[in-house]
PDB file of N, CA and C in Angstrom:
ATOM      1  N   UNK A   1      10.595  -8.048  -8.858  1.00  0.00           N
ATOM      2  CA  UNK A   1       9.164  -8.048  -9.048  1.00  0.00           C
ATOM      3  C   UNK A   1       8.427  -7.879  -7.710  1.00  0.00           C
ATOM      4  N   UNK A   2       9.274  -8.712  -6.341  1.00  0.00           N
ATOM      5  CA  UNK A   2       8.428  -8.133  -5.219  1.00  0.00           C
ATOM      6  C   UNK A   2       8.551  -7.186  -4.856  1.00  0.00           C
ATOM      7  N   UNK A   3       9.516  -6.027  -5.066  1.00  0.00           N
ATOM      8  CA  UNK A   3       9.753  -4.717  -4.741  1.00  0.00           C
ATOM      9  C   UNK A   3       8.359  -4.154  -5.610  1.00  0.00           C
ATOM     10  N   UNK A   4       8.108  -4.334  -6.945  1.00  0.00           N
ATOM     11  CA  UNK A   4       7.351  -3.470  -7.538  1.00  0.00           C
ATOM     12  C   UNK A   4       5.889  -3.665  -6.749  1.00  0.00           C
ATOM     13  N   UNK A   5       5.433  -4.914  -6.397  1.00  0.00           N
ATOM     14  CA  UNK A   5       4.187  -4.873  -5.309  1.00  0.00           C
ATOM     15  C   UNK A   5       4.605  -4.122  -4.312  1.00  0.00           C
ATOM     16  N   UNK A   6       5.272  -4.162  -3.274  1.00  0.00           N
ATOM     17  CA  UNK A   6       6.014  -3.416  -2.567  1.00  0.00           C
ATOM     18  C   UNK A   6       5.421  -2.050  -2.483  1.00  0.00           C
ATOM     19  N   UNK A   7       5.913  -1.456  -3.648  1.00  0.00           N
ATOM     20  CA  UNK A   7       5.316  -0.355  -4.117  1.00  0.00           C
ATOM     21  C   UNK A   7       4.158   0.286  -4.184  1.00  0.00           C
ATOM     22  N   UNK A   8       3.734  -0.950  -5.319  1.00  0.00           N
ATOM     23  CA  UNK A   8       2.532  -0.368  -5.510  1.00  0.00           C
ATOM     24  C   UNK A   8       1.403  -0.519  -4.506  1.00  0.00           C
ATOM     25  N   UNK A   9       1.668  -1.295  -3.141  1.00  0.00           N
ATOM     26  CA  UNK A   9       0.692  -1.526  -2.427  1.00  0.00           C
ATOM     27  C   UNK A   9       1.125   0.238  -1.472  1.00  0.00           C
ATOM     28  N   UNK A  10       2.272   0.650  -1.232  1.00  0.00           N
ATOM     29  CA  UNK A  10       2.928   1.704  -0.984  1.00  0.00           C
ATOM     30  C   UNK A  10       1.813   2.925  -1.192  1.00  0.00           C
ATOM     31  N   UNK A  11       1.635   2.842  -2.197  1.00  0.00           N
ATOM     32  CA  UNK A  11       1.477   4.059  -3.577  1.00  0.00           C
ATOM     33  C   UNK A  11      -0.170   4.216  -3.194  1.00  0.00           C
ATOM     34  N   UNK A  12      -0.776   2.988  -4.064  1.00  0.00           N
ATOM     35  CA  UNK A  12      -1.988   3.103  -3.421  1.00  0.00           C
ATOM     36  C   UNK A  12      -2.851   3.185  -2.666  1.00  0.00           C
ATOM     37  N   UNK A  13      -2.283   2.294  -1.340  1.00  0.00           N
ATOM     38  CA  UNK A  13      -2.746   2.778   0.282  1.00  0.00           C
ATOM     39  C   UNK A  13      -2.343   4.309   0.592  1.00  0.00           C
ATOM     40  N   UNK A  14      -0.610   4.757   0.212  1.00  0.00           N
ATOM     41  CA  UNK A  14      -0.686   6.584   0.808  1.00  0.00           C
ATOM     42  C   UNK A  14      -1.541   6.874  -0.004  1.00  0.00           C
ATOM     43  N   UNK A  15      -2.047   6.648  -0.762  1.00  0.00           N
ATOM     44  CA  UNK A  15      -2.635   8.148  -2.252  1.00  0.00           C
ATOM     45  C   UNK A  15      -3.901   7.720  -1.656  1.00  0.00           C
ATOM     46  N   UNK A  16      -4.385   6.799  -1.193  1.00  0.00           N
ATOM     47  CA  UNK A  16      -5.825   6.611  -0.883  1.00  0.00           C
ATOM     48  C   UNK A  16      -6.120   7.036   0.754  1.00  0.00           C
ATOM     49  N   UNK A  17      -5.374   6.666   0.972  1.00  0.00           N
ATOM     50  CA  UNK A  17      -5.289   7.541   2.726  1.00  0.00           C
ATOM     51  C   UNK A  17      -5.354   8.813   2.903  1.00  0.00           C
ATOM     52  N   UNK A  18      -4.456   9.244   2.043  1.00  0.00           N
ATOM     53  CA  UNK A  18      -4.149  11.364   1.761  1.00  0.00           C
ATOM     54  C   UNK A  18      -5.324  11.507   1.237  1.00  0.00           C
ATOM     55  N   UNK A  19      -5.959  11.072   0.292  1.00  0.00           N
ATOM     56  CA  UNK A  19      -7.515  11.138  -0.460  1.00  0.00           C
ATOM     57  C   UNK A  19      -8.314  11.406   0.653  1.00  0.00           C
ATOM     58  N   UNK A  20      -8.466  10.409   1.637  1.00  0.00           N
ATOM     59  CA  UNK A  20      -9.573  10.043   2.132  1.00  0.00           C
ATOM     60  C   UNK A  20      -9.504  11.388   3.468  1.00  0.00           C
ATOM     61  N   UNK A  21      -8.349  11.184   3.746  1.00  0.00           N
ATOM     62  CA  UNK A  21      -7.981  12.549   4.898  1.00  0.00           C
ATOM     63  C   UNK A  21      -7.730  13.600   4.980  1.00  0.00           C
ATOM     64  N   UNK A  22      -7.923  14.053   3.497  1.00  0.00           N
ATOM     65  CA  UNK A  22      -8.124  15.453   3.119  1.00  0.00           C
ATOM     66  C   UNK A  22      -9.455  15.376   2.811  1.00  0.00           C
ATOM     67  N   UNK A  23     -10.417  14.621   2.985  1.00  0.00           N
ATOM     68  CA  UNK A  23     -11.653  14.451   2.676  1.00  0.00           C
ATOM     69  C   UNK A  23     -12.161  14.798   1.200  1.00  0.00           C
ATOM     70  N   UNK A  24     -11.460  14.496   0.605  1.00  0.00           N
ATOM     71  CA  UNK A  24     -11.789  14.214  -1.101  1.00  0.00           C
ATOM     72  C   UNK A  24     -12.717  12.965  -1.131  1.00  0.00           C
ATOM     73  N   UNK A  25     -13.590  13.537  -2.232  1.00  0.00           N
ATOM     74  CA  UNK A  25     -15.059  11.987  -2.215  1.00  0.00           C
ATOM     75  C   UNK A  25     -14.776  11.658  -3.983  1.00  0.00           C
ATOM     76  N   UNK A  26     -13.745  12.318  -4.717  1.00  0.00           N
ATOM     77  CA  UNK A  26     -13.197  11.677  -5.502  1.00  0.00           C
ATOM     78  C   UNK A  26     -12.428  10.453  -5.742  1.00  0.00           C
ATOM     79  N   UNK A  27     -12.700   9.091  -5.981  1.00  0.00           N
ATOM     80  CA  UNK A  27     -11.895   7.906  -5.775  1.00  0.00           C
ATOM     81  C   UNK A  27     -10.396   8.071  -6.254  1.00  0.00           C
ATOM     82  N   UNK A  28     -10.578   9.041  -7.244  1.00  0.00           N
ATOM     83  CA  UNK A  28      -9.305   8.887  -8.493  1.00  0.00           C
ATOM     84  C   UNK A  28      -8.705   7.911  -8.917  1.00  0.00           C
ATOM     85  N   UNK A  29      -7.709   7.848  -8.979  1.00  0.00           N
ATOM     86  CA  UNK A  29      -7.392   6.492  -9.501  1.00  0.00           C
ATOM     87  C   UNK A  29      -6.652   5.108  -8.352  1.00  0.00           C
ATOM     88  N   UNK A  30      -7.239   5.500  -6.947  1.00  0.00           N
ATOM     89  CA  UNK A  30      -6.911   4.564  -5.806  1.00  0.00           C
ATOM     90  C   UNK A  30      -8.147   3.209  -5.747  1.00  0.00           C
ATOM     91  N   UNK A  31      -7.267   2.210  -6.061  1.00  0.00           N
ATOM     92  CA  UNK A  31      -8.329   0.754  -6.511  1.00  0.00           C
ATOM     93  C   UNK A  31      -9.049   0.815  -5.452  1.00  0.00           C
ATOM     94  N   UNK A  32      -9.030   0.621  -4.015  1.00  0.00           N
ATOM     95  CA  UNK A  32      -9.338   0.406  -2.867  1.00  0.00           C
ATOM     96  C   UNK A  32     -10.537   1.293  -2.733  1.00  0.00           C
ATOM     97  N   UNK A  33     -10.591   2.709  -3.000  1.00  0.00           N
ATOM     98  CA  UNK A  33     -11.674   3.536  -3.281  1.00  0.00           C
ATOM     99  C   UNK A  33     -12.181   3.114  -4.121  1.00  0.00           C
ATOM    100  N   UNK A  34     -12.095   2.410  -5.171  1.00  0.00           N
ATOM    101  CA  UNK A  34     -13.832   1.938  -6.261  1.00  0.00           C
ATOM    102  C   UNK A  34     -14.250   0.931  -5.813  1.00  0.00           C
ATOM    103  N   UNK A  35     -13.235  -0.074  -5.330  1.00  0.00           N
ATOM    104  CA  UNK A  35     -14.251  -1.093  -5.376  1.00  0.00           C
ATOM    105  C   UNK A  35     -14.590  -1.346  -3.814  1.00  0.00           C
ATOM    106  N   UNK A  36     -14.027  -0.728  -2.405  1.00  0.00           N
ATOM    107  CA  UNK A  36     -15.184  -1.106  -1.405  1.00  0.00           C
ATOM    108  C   UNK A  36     -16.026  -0.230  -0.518  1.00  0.00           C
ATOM    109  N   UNK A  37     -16.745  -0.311   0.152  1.00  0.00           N
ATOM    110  CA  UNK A  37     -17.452   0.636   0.630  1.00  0.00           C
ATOM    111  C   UNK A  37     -17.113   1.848   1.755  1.00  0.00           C
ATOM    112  N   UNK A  38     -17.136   2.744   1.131  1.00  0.00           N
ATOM    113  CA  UNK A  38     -16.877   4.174   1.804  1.00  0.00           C
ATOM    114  C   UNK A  38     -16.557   4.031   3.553  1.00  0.00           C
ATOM    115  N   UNK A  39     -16.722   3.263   3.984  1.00  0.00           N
ATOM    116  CA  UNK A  39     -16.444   2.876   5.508  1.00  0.00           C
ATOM    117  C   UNK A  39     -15.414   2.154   5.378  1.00  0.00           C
ATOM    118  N   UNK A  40     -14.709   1.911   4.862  1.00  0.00           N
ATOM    119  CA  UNK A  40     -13.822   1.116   4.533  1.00  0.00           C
ATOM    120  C   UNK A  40     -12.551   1.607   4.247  1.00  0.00           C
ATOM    121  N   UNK A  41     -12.575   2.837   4.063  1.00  0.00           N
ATOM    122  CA  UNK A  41     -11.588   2.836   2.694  1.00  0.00           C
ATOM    123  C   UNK A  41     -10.207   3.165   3.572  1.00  0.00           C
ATOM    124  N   UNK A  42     -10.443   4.292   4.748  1.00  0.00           N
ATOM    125  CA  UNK A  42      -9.104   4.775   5.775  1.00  0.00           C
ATOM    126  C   UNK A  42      -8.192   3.585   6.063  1.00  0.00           C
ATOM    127  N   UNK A  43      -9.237   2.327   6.904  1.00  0.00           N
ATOM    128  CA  UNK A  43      -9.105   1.114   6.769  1.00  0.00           C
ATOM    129  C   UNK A  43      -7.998   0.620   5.686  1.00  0.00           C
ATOM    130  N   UNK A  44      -8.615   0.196   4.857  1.00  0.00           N
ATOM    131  CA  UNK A  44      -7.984  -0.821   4.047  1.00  0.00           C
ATOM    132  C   UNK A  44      -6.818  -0.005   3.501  1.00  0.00           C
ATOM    133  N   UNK A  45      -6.748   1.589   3.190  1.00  0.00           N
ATOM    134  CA  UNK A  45      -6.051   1.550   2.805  1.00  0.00           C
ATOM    135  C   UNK A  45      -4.280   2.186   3.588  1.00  0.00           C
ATOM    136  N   UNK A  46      -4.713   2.004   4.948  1.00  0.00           N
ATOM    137  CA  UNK A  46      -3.748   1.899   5.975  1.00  0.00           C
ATOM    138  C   UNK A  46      -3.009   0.545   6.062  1.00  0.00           C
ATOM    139  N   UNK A  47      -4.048  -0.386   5.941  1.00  0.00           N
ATOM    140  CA  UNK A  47      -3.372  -2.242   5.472  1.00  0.00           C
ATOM    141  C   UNK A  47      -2.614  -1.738   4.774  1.00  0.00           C
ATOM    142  N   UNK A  48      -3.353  -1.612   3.609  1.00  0.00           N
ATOM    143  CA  UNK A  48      -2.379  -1.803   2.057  1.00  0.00           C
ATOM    144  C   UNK A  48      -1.010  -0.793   2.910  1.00  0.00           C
ATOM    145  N   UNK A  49      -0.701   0.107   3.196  1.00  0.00           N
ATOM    146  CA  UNK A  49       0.511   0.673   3.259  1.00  0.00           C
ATOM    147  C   UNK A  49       1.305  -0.250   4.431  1.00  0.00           C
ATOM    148  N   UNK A  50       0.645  -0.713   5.426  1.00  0.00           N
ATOM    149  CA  UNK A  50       1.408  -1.571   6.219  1.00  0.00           C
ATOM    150  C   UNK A  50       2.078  -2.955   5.399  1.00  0.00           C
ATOM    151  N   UNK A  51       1.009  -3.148   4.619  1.00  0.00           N
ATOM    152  CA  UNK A  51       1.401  -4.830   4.211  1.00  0.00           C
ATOM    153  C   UNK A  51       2.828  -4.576   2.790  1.00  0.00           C
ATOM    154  N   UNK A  52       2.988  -3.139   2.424  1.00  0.00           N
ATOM    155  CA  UNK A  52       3.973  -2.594   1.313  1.00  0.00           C
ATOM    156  C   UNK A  52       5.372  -2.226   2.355  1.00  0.00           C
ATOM    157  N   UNK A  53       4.760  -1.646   3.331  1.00  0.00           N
ATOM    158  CA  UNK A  53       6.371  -2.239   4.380  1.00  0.00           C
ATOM    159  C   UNK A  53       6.992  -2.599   4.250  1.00  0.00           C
ATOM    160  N   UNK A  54       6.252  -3.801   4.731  1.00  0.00           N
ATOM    161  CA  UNK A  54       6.105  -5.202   5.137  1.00  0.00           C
ATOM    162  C   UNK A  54       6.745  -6.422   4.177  1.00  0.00           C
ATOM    163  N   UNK A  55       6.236  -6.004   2.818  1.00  0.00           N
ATOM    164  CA  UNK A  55       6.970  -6.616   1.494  1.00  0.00           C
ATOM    165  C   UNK A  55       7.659  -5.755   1.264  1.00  0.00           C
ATOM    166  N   UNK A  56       8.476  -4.920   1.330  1.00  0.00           N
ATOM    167  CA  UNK A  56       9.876  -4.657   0.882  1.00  0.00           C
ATOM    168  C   UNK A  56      10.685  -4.680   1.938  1.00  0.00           C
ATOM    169  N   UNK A  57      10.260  -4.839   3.438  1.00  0.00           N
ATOM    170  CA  UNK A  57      11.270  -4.917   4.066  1.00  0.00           C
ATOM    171  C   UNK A  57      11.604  -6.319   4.164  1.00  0.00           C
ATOM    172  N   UNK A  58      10.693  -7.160   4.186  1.00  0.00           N
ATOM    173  CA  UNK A  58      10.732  -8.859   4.288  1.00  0.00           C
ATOM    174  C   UNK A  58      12.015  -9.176   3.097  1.00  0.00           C
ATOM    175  N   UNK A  59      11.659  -8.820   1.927  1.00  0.00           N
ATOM    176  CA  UNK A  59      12.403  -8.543   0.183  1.00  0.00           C
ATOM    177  C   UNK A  59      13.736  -8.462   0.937  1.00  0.00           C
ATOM    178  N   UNK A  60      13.499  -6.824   1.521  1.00  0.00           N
ATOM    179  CA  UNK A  60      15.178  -6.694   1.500  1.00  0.00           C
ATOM    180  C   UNK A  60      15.894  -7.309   2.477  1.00  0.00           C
ATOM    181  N   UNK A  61      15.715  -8.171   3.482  1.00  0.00           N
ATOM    182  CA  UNK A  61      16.281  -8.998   4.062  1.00  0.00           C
ATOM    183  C   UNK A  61      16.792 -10.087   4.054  1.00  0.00           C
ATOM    184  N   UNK A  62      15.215 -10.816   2.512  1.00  0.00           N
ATOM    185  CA  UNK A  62      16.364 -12.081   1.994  1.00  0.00           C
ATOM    186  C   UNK A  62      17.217 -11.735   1.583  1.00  0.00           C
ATOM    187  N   UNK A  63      17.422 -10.797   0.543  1.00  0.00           N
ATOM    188  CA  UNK A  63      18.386 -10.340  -0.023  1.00  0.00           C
ATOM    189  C   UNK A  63      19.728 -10.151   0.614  1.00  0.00           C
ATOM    190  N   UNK A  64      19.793  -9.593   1.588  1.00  0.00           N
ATOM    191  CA  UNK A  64      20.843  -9.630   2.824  1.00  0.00           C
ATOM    192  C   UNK A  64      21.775 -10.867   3.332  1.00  0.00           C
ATOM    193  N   UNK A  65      19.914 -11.933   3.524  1.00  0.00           N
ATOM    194  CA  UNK A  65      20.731 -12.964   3.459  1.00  0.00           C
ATOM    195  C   UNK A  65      21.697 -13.938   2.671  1.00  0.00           C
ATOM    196  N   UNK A  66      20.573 -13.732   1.388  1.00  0.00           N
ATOM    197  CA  UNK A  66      21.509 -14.539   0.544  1.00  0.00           C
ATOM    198  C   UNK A  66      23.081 -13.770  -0.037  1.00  0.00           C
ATOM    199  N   UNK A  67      23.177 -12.717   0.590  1.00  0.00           N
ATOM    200  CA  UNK A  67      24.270 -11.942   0.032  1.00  0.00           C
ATOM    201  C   UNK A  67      25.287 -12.556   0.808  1.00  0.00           C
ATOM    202  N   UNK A  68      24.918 -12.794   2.420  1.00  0.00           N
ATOM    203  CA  UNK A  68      25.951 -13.481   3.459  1.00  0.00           C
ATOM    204  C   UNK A  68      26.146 -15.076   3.353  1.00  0.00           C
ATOM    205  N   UNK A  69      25.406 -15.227   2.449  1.00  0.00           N
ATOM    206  CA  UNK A  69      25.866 -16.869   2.397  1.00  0.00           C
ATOM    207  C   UNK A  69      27.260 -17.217   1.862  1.00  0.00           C
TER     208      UNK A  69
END
């Protein structure tokens, strides 16, 4: 289940980043584009892809560990 956040924070920060940097003023279906303000959006949605890393690499390390126990 934390892989699938993982993901989807993945998914929606690139698709909203590629949006925003191809200069599309269409939100489509990237959450981060509806709900905050247009100054915002490169922003947040560079987080969101850092923090989807971030949770699957964190994920796959417990995993590692508890494999070596």
């Amino acid at each position: 289940m934390i892989e699938l956040l993982g993901i989807l924070l993945l998914v929606q920060g690139g698709g909203g980043l590629i949006n925003r940097l191809l200069g599309s003023t269409n939100p489509s279906w990237f959450v981060q584009l509806h709900l905050l303000p247009p100054g915002m959006h490169v922003v947040a949605s560079a987080l969101m892809v850092a923090a989807g890393v971030v949770v699957l690499f964190a994920e796959r390390a417990r995993k590692q560990r508890r494999r070596s126990e």
